[in-house]
PDB file of N, CA and C in Angstrom:
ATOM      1  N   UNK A   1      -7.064 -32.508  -0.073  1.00  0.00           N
ATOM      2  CA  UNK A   1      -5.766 -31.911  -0.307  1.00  0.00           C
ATOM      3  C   UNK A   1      -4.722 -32.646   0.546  1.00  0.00           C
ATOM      4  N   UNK A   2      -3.448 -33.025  -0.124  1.00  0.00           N
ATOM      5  CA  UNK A   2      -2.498 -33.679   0.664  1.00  0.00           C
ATOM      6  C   UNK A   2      -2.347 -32.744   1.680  1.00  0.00           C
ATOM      7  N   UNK A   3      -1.649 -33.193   2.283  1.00  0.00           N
ATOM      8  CA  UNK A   3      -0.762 -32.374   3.634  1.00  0.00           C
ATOM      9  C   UNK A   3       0.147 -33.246   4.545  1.00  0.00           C
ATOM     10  N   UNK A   4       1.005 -32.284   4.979  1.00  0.00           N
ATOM     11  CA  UNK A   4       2.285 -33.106   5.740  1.00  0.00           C
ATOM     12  C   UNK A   4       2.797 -31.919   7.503  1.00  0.00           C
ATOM     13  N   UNK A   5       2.969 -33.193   8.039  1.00  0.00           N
ATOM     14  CA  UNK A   5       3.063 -32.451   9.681  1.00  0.00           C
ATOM     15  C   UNK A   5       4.464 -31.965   9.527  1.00  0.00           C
ATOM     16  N   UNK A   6       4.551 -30.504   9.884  1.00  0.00           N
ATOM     17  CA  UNK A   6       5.760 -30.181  10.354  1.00  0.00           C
ATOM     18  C   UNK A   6       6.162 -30.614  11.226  1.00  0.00           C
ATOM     19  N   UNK A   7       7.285 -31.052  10.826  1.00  0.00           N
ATOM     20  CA  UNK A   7       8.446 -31.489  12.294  1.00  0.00           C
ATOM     21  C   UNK A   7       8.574 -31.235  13.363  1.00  0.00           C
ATOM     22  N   UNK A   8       8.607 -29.894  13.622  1.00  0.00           N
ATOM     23  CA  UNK A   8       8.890 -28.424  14.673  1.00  0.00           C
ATOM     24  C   UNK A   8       7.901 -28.154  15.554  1.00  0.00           C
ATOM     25  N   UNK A   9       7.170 -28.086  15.095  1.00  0.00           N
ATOM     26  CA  UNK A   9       5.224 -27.408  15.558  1.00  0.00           C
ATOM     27  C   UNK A   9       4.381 -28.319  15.407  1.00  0.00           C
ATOM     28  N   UNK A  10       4.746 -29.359  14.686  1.00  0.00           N
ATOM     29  CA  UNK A  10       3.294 -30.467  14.206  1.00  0.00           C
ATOM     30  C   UNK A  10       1.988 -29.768  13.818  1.00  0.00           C
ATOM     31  N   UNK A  11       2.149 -28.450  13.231  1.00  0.00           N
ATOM     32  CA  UNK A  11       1.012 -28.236  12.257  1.00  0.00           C
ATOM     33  C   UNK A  11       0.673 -29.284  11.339  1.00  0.00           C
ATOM     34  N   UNK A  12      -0.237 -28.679  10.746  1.00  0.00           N
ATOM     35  CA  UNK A  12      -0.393 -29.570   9.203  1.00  0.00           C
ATOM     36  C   UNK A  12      -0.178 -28.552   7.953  1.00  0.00           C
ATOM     37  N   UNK A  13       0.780 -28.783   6.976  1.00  0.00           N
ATOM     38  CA  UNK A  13       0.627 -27.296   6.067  1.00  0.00           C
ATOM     39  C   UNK A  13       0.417 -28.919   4.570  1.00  0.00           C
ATOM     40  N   UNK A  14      -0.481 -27.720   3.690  1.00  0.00           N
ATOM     41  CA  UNK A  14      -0.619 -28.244   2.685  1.00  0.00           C
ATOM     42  C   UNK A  14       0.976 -28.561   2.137  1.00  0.00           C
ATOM     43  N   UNK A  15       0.842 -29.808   1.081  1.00  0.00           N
ATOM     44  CA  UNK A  15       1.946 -30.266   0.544  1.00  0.00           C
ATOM     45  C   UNK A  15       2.043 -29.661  -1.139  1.00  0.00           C
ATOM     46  N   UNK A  16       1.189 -29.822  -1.303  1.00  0.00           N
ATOM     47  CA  UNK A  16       1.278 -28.619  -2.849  1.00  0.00           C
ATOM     48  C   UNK A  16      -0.036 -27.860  -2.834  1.00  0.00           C
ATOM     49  N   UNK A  17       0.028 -27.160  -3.429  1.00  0.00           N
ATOM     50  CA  UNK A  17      -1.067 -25.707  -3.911  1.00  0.00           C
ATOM     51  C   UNK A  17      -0.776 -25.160  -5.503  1.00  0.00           C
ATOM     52  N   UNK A  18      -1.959 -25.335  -5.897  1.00  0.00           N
ATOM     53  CA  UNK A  18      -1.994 -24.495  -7.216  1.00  0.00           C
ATOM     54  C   UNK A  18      -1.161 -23.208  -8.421  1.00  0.00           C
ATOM     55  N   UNK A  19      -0.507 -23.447  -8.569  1.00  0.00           N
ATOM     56  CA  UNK A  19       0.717 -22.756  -8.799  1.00  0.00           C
ATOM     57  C   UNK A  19       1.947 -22.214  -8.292  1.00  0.00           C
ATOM     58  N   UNK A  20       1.998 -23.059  -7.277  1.00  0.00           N
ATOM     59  CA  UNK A  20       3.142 -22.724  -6.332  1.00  0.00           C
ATOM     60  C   UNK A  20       4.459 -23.844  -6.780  1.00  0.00           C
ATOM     61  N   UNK A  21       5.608 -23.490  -6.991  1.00  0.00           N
ATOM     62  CA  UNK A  21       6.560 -24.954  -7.366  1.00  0.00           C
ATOM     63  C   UNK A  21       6.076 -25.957  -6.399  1.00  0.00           C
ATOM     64  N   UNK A  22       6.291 -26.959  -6.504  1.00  0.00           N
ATOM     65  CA  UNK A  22       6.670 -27.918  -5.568  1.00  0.00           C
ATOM     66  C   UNK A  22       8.081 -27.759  -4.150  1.00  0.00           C
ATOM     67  N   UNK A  23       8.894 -27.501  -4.971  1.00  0.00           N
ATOM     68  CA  UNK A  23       9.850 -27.577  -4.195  1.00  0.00           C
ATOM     69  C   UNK A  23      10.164 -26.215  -2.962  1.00  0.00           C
ATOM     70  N   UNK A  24       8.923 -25.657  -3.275  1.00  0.00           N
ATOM     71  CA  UNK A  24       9.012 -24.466  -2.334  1.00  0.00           C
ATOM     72  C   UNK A  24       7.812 -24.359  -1.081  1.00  0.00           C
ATOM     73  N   UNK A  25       7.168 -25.422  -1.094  1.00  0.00           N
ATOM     74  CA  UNK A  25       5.996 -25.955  -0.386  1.00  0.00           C
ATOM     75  C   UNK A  25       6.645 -26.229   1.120  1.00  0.00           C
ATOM     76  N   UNK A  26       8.015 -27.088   0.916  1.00  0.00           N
ATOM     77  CA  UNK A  26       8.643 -27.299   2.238  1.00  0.00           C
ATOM     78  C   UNK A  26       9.936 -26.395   2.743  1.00  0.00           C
ATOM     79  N   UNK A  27       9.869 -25.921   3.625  1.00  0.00           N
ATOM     80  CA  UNK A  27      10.123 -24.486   3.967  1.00  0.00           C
ATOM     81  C   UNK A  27      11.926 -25.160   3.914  1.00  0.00           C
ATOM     82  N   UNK A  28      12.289 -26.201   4.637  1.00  0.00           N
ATOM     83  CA  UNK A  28      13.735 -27.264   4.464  1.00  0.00           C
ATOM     84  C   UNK A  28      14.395 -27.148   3.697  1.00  0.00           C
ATOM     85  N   UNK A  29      13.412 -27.675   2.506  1.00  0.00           N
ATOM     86  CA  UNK A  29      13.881 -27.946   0.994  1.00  0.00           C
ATOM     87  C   UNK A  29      14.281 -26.636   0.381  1.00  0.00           C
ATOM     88  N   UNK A  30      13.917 -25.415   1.080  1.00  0.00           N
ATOM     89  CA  UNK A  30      14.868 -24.047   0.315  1.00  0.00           C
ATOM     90  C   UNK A  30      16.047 -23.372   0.885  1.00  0.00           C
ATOM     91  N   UNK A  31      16.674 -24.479   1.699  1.00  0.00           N
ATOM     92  CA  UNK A  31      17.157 -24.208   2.376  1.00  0.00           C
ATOM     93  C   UNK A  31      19.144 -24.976   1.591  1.00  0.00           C
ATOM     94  N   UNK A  32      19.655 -24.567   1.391  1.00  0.00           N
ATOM     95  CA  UNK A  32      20.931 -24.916   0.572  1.00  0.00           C
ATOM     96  C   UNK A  32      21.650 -26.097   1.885  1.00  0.00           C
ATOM     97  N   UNK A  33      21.647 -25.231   2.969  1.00  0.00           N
ATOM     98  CA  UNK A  33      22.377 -26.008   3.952  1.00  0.00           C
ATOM     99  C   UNK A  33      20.801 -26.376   5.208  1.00  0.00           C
ATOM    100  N   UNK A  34      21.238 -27.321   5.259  1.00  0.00           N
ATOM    101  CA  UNK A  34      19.769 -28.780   5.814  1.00  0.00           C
ATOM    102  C   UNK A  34      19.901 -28.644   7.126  1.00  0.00           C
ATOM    103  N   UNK A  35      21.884 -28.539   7.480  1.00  0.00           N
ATOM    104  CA  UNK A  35      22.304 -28.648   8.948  1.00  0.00           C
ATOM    105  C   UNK A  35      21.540 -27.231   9.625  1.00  0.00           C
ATOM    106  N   UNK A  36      22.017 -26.131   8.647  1.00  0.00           N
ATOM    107  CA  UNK A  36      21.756 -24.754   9.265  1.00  0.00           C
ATOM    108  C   UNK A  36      20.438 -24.067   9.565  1.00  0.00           C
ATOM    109  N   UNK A  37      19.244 -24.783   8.719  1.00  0.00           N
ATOM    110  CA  UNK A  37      17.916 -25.081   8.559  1.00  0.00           C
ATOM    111  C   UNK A  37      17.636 -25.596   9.861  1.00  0.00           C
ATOM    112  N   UNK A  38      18.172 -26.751  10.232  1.00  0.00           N
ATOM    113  CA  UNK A  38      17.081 -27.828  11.436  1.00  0.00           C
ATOM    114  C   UNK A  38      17.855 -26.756  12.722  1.00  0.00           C
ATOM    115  N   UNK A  39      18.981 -26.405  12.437  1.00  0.00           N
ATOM    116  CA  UNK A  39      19.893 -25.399  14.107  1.00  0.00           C
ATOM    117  C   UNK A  39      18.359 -24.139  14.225  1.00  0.00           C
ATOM    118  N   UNK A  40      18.394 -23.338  13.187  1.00  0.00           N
ATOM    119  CA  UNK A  40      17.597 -22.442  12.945  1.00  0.00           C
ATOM    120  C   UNK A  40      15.918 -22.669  14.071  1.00  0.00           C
ATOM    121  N   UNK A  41      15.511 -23.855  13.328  1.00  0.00           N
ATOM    122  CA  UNK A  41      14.533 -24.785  13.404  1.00  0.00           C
ATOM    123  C   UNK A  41      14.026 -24.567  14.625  1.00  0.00           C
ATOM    124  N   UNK A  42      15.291 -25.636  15.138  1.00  0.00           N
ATOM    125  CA  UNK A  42      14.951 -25.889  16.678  1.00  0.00           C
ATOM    126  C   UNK A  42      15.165 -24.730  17.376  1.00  0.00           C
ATOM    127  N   UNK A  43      15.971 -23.527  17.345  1.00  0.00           N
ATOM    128  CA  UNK A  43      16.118 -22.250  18.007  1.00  0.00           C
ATOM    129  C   UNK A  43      14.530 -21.593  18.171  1.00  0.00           C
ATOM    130  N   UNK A  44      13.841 -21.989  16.732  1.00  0.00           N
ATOM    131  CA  UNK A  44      12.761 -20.842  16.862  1.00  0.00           C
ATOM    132  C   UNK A  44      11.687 -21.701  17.818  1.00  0.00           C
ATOM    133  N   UNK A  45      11.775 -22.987  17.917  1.00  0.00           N
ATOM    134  CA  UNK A  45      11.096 -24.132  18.578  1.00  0.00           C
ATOM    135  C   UNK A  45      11.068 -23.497  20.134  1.00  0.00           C
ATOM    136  N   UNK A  46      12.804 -23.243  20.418  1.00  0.00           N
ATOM    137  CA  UNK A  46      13.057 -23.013  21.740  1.00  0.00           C
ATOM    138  C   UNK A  46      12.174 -21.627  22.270  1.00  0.00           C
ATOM    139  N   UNK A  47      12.608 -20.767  21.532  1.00  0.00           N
ATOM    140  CA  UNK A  47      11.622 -19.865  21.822  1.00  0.00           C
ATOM    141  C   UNK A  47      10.481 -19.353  22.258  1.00  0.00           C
ATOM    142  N   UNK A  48       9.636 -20.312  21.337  1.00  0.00           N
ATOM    143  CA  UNK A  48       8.401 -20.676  21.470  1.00  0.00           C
ATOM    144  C   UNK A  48       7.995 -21.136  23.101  1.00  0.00           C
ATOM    145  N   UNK A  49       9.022 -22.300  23.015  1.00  0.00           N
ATOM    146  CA  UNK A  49       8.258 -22.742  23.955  1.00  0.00           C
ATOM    147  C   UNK A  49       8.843 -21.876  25.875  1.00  0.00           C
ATOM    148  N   UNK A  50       9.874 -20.497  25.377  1.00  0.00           N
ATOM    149  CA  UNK A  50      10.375 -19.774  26.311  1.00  0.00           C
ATOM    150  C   UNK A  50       9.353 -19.049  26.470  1.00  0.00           C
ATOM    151  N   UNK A  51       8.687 -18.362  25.503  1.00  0.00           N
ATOM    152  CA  UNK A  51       7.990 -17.370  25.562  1.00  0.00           C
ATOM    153  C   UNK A  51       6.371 -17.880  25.960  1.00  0.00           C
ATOM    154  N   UNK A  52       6.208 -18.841  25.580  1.00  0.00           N
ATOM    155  CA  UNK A  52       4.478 -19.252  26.108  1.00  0.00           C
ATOM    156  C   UNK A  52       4.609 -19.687  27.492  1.00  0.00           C
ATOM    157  N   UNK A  53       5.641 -19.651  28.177  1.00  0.00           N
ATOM    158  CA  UNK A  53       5.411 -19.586  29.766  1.00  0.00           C
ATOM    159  C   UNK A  53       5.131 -18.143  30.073  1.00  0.00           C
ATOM    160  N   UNK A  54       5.084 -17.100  30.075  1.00  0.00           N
ATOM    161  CA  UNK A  54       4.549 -15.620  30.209  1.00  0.00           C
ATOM    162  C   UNK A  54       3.145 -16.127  29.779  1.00  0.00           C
ATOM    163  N   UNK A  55       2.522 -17.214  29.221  1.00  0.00           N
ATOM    164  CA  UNK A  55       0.644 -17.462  28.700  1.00  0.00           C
ATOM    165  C   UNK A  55       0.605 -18.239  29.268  1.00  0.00           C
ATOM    166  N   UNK A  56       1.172 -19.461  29.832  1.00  0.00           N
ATOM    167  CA  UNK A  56       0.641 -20.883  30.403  1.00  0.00           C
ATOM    168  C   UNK A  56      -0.367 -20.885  31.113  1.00  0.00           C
ATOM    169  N   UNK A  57      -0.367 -19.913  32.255  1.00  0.00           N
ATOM    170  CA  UNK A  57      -1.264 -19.916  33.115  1.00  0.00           C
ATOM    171  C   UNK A  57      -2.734 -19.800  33.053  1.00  0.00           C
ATOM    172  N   UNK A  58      -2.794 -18.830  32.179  1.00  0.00           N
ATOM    173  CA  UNK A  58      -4.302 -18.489  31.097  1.00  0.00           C
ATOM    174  C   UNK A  58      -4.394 -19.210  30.462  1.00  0.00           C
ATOM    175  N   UNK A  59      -3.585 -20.299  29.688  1.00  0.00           N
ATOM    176  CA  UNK A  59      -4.061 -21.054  28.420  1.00  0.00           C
ATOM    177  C   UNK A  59      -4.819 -22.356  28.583  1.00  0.00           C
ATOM    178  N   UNK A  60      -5.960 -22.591  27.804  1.00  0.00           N
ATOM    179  CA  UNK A  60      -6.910 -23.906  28.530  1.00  0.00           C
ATOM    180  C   UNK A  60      -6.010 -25.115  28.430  1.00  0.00           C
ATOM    181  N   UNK A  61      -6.255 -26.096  28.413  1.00  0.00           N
ATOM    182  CA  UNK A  61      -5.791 -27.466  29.035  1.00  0.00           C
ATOM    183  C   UNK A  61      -5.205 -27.729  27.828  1.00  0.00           C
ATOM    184  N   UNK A  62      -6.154 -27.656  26.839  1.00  0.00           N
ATOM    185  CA  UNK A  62      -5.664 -28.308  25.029  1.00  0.00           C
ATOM    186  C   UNK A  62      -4.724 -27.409  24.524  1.00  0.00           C
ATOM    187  N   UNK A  63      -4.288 -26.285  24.661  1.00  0.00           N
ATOM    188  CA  UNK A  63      -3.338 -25.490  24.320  1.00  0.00           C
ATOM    189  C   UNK A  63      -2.031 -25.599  25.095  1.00  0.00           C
ATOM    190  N   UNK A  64      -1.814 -26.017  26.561  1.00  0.00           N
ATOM    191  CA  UNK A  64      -0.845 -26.664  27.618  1.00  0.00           C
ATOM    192  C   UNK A  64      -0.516 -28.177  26.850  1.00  0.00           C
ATOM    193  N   UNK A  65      -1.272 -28.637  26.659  1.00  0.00           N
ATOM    194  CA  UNK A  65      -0.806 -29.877  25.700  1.00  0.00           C
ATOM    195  C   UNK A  65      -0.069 -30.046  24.499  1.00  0.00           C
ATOM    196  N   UNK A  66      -1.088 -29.000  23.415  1.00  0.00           N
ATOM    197  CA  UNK A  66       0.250 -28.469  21.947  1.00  0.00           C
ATOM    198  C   UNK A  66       1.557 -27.905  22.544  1.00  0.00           C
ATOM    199  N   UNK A  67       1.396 -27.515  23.505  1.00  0.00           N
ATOM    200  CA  UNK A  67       2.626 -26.584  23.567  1.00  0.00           C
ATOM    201  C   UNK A  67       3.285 -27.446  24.337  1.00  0.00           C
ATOM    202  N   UNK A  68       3.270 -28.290  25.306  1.00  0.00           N
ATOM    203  CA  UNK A  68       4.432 -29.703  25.713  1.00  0.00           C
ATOM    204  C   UNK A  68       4.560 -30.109  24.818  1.00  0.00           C
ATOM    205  N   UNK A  69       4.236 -30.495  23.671  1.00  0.00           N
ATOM    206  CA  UNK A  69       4.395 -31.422  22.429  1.00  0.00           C
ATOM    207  C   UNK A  69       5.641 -30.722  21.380  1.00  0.00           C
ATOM    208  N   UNK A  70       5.360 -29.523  21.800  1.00  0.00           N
ATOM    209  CA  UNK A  70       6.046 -28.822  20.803  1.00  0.00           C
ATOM    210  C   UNK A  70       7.329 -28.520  21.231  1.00  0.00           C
ATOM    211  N   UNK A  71       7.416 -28.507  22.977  1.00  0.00           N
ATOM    212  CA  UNK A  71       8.350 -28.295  23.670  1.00  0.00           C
ATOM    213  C   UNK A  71       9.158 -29.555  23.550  1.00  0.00           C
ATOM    214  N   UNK A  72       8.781 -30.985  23.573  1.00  0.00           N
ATOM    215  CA  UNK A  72       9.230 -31.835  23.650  1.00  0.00           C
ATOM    216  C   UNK A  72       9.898 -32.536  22.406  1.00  0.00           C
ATOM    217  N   UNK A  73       9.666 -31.950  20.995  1.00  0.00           N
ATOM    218  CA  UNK A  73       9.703 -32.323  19.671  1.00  0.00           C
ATOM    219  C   UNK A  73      11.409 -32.470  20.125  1.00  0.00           C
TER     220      UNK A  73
END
């Protein structure tokens, strides 16, 4: 199955699926305004990476790593 890294998080989400449009696969692309999408984007990015300092301390080594990565996007 294709797949493509999110920008934001660097997941991997499938790129199409079985009766789903195409154009609704990338969360961006439903987005009318692109600018107001990536502001959005990066806000929920920020978050993320506000709120997993309250876990850092508990979280193993490989999870301190996704989450600099994600912090750093």
């Amino acid at each position: 199955m294709e797949s493509v890294e999110d920008p934001n998080f660097g997941f991997m989400a499938p790129a199409k699926a079985p009766g789903v449009p195409e154009g609704i696969m990338s969360p961006r692309d439903t987005w009318a305004d692109k600018d107001a999408y990536d502001k959005k984007a990066r806000e929920l990015v920020d978050l993320f990476v506000e709120n997993f300092t309250a876990y850092r301390a508990d979280a193993t080594e490989g999870v301190k790593r996704v989450a600099d990565r994600i912090g750093a996007r």
